[in-house]
Protein backbone atom coordinates (compact mmCIF):
# COMPACT_ATOMS: atom_id res chain seq x y z
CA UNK A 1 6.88 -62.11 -17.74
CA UNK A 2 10.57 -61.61 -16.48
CA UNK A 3 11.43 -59.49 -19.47
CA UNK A 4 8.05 -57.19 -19.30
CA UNK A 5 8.73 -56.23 -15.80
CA UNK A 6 12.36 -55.08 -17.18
CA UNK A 7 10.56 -53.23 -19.79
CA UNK A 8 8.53 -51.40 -17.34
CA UNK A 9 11.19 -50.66 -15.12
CA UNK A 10 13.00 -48.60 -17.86
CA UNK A 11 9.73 -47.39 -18.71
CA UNK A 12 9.24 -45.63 -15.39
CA UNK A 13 12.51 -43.67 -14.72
CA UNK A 14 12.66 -42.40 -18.62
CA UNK A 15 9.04 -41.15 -18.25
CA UNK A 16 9.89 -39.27 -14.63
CA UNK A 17 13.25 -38.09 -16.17
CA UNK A 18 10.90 -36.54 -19.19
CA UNK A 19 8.57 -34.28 -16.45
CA UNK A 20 12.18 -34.07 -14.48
CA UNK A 21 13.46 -31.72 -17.49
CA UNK A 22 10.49 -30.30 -18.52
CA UNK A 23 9.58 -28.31 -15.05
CA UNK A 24 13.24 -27.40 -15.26
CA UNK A 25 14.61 -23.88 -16.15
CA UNK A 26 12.68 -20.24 -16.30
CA UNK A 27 9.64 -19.40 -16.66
CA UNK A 28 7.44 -16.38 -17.96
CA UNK A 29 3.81 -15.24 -17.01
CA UNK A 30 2.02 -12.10 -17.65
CA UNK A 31 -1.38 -11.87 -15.11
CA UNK A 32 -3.89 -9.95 -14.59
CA UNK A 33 -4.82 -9.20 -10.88
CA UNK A 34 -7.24 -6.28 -9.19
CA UNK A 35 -6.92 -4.04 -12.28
CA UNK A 36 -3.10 -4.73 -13.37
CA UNK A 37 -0.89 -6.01 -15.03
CA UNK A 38 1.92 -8.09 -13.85
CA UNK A 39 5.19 -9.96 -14.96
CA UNK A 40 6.86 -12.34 -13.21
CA UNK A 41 9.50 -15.11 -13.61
CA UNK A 42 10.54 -18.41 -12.20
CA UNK A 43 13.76 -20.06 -12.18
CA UNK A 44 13.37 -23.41 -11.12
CA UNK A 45 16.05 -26.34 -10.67
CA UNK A 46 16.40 -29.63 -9.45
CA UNK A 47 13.27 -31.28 -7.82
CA UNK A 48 12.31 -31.74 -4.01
CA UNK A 49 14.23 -30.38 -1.06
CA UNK A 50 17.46 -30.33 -3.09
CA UNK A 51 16.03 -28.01 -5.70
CA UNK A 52 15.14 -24.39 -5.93
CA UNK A 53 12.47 -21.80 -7.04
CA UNK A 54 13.41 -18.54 -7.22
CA UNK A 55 10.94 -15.46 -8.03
CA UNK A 56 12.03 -12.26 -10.26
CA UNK A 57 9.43 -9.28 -11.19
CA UNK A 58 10.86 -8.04 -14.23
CA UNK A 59 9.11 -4.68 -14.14
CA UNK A 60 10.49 -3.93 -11.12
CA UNK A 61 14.07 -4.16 -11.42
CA UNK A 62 14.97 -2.87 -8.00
CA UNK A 63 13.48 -5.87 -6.49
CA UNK A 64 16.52 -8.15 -6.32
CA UNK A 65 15.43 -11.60 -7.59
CA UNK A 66 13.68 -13.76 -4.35
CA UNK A 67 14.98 -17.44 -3.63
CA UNK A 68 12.06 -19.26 -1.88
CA UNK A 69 12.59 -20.79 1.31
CA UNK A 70 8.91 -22.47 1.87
CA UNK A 71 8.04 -24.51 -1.38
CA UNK A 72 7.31 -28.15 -2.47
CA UNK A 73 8.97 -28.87 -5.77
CA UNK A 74 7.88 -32.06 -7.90
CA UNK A 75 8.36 -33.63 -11.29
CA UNK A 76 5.24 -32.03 -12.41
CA UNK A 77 4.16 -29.62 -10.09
CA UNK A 78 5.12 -26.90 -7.80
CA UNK A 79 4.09 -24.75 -4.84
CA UNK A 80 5.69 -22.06 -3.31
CA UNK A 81 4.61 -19.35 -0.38
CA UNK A 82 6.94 -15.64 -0.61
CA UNK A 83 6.31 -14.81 2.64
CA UNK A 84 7.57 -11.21 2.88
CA UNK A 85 4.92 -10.56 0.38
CA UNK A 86 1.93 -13.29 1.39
CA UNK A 87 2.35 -14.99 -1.81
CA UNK A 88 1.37 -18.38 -2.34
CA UNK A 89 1.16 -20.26 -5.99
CA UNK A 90 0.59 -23.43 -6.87
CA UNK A 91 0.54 -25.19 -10.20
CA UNK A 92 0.70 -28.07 -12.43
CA UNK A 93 2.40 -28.86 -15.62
CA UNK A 94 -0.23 -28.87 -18.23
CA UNK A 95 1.60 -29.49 -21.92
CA UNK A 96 3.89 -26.96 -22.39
CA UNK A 97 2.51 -24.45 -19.72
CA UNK A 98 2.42 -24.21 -15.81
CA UNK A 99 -0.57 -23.48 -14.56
CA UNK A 100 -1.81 -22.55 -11.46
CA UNK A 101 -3.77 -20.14 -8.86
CA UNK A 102 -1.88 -17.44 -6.86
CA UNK A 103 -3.33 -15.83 -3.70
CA UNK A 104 -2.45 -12.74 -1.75
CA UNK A 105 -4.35 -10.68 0.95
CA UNK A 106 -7.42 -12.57 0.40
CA UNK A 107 -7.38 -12.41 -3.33
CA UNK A 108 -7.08 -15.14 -5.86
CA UNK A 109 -6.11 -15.62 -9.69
CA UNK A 110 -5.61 -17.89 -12.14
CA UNK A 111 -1.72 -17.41 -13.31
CA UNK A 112 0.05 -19.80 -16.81
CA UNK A 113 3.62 -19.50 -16.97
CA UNK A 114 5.12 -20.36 -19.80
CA UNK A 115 8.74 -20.68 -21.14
CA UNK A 116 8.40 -18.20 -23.79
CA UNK A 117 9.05 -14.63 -22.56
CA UNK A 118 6.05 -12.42 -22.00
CA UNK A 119 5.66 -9.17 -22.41
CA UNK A 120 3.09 -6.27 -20.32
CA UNK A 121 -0.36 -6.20 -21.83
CA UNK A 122 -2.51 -2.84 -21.40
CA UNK A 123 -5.18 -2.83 -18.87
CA UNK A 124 -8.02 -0.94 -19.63
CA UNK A 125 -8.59 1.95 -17.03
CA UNK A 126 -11.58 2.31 -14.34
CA UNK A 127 -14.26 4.30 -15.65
CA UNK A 128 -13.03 7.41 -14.25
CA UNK A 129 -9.34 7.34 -15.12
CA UNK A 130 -8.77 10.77 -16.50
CA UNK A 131 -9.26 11.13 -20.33
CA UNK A 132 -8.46 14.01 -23.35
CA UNK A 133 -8.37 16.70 -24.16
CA UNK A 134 -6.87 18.17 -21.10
CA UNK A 135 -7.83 21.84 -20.71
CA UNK A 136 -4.47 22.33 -18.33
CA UNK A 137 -0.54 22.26 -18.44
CA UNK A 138 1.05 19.19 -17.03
CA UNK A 139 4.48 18.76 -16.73
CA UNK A 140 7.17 16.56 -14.72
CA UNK A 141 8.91 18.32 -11.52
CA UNK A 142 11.76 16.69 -10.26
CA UNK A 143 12.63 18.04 -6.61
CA UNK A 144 15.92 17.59 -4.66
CA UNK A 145 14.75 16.38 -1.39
CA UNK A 146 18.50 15.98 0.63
CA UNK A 147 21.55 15.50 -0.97
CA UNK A 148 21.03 12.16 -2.12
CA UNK A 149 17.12 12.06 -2.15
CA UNK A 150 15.34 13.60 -5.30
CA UNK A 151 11.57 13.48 -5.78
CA UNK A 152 9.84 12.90 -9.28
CA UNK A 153 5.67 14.06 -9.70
CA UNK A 154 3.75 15.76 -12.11
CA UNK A 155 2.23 19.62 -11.73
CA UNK A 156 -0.88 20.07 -13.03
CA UNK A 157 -1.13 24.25 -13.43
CA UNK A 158 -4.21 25.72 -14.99
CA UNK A 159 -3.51 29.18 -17.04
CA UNK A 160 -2.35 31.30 -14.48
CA UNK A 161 0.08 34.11 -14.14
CA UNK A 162 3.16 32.63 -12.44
CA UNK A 163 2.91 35.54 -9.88
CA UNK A 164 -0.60 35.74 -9.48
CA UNK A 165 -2.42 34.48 -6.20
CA UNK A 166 -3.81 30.45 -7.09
CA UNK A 167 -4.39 27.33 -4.78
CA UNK A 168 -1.66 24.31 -5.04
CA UNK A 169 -2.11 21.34 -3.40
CA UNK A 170 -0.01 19.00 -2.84
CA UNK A 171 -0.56 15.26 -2.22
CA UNK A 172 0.61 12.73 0.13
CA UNK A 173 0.18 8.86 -0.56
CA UNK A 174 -0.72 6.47 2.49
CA UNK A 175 1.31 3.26 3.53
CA UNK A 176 3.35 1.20 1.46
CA UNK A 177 5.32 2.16 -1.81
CA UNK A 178 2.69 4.72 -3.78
CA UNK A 179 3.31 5.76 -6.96
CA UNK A 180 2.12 9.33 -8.05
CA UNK A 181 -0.72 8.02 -9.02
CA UNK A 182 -1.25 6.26 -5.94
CA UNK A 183 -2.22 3.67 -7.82
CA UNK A 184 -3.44 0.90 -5.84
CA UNK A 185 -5.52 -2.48 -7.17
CA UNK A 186 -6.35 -0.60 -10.23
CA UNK A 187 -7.44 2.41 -9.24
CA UNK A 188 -5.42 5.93 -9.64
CA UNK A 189 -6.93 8.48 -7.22
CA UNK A 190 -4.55 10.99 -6.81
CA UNK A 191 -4.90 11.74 -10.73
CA UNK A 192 -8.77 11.13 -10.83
CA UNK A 193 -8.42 13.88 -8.41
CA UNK A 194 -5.55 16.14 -9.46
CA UNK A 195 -7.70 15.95 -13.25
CA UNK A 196 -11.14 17.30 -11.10
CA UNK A 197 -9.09 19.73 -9.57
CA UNK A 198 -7.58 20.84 -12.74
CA UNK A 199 -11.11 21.53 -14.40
CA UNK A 200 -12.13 23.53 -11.59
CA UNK A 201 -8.66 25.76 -12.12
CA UNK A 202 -6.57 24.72 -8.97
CA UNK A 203 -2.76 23.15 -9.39
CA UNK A 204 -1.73 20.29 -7.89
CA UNK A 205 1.50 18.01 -7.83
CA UNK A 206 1.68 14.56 -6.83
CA UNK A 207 4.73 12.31 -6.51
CA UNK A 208 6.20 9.09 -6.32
CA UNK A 209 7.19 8.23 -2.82
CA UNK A 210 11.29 8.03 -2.23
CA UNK A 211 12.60 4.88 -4.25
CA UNK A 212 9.39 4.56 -6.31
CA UNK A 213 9.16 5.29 -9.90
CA UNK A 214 11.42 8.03 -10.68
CA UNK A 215 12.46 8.96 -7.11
CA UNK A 216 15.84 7.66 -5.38
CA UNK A 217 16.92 6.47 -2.65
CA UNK A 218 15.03 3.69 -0.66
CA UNK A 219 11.64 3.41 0.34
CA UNK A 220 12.33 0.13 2.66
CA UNK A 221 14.55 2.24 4.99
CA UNK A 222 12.32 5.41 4.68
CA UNK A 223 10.60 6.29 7.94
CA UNK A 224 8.05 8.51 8.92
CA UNK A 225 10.51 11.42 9.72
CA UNK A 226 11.91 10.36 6.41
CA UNK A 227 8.65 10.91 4.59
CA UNK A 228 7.86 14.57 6.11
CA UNK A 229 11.61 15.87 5.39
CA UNK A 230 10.55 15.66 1.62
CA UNK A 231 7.40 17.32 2.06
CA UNK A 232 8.64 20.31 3.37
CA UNK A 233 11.28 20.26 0.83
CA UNK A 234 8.53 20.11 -2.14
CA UNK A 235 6.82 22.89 -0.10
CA UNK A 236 9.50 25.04 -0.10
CA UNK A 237 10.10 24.07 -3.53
CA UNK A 238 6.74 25.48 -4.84
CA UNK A 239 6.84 28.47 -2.20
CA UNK A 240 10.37 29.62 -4.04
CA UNK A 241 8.73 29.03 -7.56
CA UNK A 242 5.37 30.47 -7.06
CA UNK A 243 5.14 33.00 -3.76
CA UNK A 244 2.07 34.18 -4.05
CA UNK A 245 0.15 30.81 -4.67
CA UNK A 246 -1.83 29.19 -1.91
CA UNK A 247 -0.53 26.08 -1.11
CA UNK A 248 -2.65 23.25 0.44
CA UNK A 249 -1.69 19.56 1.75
CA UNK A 250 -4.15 16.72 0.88
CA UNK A 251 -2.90 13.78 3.22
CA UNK A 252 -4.66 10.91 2.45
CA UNK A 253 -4.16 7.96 5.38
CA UNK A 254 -0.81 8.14 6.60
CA UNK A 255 -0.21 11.02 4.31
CA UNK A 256 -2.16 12.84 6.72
CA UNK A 257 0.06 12.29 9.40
CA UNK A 258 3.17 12.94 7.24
CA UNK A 259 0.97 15.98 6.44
CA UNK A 260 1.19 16.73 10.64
CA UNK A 261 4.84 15.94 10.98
CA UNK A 262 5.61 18.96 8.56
CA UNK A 263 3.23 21.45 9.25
CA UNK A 264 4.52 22.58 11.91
CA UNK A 265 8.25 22.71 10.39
CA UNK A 266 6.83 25.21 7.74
CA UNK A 267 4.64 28.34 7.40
CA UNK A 268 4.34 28.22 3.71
CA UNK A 269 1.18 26.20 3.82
CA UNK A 270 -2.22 27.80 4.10
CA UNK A 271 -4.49 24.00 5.21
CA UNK A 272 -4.52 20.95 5.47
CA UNK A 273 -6.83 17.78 4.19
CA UNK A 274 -6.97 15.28 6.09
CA UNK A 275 -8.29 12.54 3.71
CA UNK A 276 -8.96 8.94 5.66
CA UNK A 277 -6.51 10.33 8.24
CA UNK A 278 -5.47 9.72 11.61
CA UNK A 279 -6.51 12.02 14.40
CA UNK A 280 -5.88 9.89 17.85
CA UNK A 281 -2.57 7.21 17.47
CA UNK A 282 -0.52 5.56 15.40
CA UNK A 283 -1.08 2.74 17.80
CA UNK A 284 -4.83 2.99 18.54
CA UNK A 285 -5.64 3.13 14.86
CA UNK A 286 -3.54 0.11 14.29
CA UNK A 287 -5.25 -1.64 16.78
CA UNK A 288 -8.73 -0.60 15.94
CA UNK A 289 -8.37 -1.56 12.19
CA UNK A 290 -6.85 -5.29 12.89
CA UNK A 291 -10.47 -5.95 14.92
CA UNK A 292 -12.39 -4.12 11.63
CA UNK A 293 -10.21 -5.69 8.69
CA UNK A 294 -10.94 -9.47 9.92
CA UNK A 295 -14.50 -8.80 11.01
CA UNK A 296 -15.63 -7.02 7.60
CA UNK A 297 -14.48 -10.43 5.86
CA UNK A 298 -16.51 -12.54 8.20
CA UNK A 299 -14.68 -13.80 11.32
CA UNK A 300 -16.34 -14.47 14.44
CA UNK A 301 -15.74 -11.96 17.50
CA UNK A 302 -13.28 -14.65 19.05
CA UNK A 303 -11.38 -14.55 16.18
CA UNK A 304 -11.06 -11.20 15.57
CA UNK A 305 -10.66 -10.21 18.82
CA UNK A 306 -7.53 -12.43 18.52
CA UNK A 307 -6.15 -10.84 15.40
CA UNK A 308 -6.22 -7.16 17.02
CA UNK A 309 -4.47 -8.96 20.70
CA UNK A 310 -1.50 -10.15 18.43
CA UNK A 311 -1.22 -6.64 17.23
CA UNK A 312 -1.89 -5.24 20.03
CA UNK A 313 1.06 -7.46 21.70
CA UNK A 314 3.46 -6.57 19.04
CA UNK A 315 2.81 -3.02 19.39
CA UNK A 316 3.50 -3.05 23.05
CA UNK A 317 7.15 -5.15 22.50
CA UNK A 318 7.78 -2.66 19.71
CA UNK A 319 7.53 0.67 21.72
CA UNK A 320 9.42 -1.15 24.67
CA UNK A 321 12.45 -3.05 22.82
CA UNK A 322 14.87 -2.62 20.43
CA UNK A 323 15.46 -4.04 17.09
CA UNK A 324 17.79 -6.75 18.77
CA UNK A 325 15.28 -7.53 21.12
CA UNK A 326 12.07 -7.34 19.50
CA UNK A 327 11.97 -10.75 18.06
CA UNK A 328 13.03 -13.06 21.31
CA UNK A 329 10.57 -10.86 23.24
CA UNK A 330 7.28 -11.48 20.60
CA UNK A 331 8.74 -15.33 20.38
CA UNK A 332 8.43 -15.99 24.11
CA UNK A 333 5.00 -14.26 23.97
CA UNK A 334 3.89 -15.86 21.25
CA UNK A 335 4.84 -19.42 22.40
CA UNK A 336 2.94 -18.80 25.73
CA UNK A 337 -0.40 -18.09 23.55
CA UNK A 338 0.01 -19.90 20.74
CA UNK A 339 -2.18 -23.10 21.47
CA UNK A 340 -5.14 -20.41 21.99
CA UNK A 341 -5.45 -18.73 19.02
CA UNK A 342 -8.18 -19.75 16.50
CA UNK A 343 -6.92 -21.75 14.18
CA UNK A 344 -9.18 -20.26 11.06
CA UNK A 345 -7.14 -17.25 12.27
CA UNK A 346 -3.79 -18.62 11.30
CA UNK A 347 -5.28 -20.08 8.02
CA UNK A 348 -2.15 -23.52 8.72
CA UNK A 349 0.39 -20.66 9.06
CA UNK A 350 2.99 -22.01 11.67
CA UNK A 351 4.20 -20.42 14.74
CA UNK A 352 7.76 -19.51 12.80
CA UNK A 353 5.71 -17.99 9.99
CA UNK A 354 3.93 -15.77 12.74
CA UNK A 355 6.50 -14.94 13.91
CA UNK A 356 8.66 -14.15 10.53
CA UNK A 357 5.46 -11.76 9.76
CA UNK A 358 5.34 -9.89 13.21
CA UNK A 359 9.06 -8.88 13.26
CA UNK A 360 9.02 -7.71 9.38
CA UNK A 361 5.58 -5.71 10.47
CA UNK A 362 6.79 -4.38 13.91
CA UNK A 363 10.69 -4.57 14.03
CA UNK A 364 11.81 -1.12 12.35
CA UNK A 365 12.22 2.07 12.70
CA UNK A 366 9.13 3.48 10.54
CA UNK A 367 6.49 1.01 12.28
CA UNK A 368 7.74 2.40 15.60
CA UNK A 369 7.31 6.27 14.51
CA UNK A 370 3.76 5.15 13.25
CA UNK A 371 3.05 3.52 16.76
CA UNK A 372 4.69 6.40 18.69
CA UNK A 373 2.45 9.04 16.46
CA UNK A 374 0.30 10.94 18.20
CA UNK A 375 -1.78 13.58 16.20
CA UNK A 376 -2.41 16.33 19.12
CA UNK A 377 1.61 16.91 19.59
CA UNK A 378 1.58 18.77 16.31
CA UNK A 379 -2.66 19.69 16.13
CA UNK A 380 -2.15 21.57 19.51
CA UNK A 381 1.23 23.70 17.50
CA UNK A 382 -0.69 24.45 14.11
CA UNK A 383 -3.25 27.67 13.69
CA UNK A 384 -4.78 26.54 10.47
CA UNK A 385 -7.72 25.40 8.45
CA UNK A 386 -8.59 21.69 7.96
CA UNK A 387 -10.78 20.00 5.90
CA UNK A 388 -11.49 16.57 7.72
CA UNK A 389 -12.98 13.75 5.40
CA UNK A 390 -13.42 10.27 6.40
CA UNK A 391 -15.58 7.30 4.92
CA UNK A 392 -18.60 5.97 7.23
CA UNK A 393 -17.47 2.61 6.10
CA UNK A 394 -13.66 2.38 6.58
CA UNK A 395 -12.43 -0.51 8.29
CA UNK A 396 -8.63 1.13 8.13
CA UNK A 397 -8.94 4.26 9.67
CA UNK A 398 -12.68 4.37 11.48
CA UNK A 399 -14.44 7.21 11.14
CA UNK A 400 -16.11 8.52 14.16
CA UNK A 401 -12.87 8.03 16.62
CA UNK A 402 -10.68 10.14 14.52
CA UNK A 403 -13.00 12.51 13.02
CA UNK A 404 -13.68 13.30 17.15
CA UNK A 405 -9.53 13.04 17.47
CA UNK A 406 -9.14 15.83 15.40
CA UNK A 407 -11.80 18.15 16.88
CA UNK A 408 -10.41 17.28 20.50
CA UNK A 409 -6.94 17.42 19.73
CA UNK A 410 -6.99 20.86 17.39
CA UNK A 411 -5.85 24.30 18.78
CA UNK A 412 -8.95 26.45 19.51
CA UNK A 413 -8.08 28.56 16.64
CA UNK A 414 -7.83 26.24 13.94
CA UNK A 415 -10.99 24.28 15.12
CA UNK A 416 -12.94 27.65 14.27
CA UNK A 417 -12.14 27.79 11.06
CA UNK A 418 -12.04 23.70 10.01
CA UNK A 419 -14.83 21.31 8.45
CA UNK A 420 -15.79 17.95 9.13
CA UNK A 421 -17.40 15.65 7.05
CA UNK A 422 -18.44 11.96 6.72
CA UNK A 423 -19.16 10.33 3.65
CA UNK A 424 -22.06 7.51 3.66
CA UNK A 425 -21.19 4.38 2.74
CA UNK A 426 -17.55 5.18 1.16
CA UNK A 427 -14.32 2.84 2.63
CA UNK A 428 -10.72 3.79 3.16
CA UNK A 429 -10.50 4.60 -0.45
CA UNK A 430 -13.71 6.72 -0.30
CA UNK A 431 -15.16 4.00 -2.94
CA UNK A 432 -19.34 3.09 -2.09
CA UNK A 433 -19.18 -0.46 -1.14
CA UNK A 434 -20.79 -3.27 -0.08
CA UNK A 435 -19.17 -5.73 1.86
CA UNK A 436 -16.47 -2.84 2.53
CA UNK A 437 -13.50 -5.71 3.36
CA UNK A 438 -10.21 -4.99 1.25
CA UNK A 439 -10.43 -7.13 -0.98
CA UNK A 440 -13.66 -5.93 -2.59
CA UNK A 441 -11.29 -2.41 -3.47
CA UNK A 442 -10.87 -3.81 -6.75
CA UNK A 443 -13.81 -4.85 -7.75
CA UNK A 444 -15.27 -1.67 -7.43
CA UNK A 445 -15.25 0.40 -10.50
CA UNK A 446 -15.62 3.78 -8.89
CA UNK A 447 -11.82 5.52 -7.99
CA UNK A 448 -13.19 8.00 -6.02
CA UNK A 449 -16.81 9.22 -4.93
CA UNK A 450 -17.42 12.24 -6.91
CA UNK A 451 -18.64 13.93 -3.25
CA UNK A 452 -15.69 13.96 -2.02
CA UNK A 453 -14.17 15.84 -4.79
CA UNK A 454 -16.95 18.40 -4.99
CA UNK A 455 -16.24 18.80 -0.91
CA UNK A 456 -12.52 19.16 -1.55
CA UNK A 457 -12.88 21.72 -4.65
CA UNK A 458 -15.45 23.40 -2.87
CA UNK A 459 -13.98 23.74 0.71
CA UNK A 460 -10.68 25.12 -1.39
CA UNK A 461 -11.97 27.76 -3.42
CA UNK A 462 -13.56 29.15 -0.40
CA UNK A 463 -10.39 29.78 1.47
CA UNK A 464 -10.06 33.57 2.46
């Protein structure tokens, strides 16, 4: 009996020394999530609190590679949470293969790692993602911004005469690293809309935000100010190359209020869209849309009235403190509530996560120019047409408060000569939904609702 329990005791560290080495070392996936494609890679060593898990996207090789500091690492399974994205995984070895679910922003997938490198598989495109023949020119622009900064997009011009007389418009991508495409969970709506425009015979260019794509410099230090200092240098650009076209801003979301912040450092534009755009405050849409967001996915008033107060808090410490000061201030406040808020809210985050996610949100210079936005400063300077669009159903920037922003806060002269519309039913990304929360954006197959392009096309061509 003596010498069986010896066997098994051998038995035992030899089979955990086995899974030991075999969760060891890198790991390659290739998923599929909300319409795209995705690589990613772990390097994992050592097991429990002494090991490590670090997380490298190798498609995106300006993202430096991401050690995690909140993870559980075992013999034969792993979890991990990247909090600067909301990231979580968690997976077991299965054979040869890890495999797992990841979640982010309310979405899950299935995701296999494996130790074989993996390579991009093609997605196949919404139904309205632009297809041959193309009955216009397209061609790559690259635009020097500052002296370090230089902007990369694509024109679309339609057979004209380079000095002949021709609408342009130019488009500006909401929050967050866009693209030109500003392609978001799938969907590409700036060239869904760039190819309508096209057809009908009006140019467009649209561009990958600074430090996206093809552009330099940094989009994590950009800032508002940032943002509307390249705009008017692509305006200028296209006023140089073509003078005599007519050239139009389509700001969609933040875009809009980029769209704002130059127009009234320029006089080479001749209107404005205002796409899903903001026309009271930085801080009042910010607050409106963290009561919508939660409520839309099917909290109870307690609990979103909650999630818009800690916004609402942080936006107050923002505008008042400094980046030094920020976080002790929101910590203290934070401490004093924290035993109050819901706890379906905080879905087991911990007070230090809260807090980790308030002071990346709040504590920087962009998120207090967004706050500190305020749409009639530069409305009650401009003496232009606007074409106002927003979705009935848009839990990100509502509809009614801004669409009655912008007719409040406009100069007499441009609100004679501006439209207002509402789409029925559309959300932020003027998509027809159903439960209209974010995360249904990708399961809709429509990019864009082909109203709103008729309204845009329309309202264009009949510009004096």
């Amino acid at each position: 009996m003596k010498l069986n329990y010896l066997v098994l005791l051998f038995i035992l560290p030899f089979i955990e020394s086995t899974y030991y080495a075999q969760i060891q070392g890198t790991w390659h996936s290739n998923f599929q999530v909300a319409g795209k494609s995705l690589l990613m890679d772990l390097q994992v060593e050592g097991i429990g609190r002494d090991g490590s898990i670090v997380v490298s996207i190798p498609d995106q090789p300006k993202l430096k590679p991401q050690t995690m500091e909140d993870y559980a690492l075992f013999s034969d399974s792993l979890w991990f949470s990247w909090k600067m994205i909301g990231l979580t995984y968690a997976a077991k070895l299965q054979g040869d293969s890890l495999v797992g679910t990841m979640a982010q922003s309310g979405l899950t997938w299935k995701a296999v790692f494996y130790k074989e490198v993996q390579t991009m598989k093609e997605v196949a495109g919404k139904i309205q993602e632009p297809k041959a023949p193309f009955p216009y020119k397209e061609q790559e622009i690259e635009i020097a911004t500052t002296k370090k900064i230089k902007i990369s997009g694509n024109l679309i011009l339609p057979e004209f005469e380079k000095a002949s007389t021709f609408p342009l418009v130019i488009m500006v991508s909401g929050s967050g690293a866009q693209d030109r495409n500003c392609e978001i969970l799938g969907h590409k709506p700036f060239w869904v809309l760039a190819d309508h425009l096209g057809r009908k015979g009006i140019a467009s260019y649209r561009y990958d935000d600074r430090g996206v794509g093809k552009s330099t410099g940094k989009f994590e230090s950009a800032t508002q100010v940032d943002f509307a200092t390249d705009l008017v240098s692509i305006i200028a650009y296209f006023h140089k190359a073509f003078p005599k076209a007519k050239i139009y801003v389509y700001g969609h979301s933040e875009g809009g209020m980029t769209a704002l912040r130059a127009s009234v450092q320029t006089k080479d534009i001749a209107g404005i869209i205002e796409a899903a755009s903001v026309g009271t405050s930085g801080k009042e849409v910010l607050i409106d849309q963290q009561y919508l967001i939660p409520e839309a996915m099917g909290f109870s008033k307690v609990e979103c009235s909650w999630n818009q107060r800690l916004y609402s808090k942080g936006a107050e410490i923002a505008l008042q403190s400094s980046e030094k000061t920020f976080p002790s201030l929101y910590q203290t406040w934070l401490k004093q509530v924290w035993d109050s808020i819901p706890a379906k809210l905080l879905d087991g985050a911990s007070q230090e996560d809260l807090q980790i996610q308030m002071t990346a949100f709040f504590n920087k210079e962009w998120a207090r120019q967004f706050l500190a936005f305020e749409s009639k400063i530069y409305l009650a300077q401009l003496n232009l047409p606007f074409l106002v669009i927003n979705g009935s159903k848009d839990v990100q920037v509502p509809a009614l408060s801004n669409q009655e922003g912008f007719r409040k806060n406009m100069s007499a002269a441009s609100l004679s000569k501006s439209t207002f519309y509402i789409l029925e039913g559309a959300n932020h990304l003027f998509q027809q939904c159903e439960s209209c929360n974010l995360a249904e954006y990708a399961s809709l197959e429509l990019t864009l609702d082909p109203t709103l392009m008729e309204w845009v096309t329309s309202w264009i061509l009949a510009q004096p």
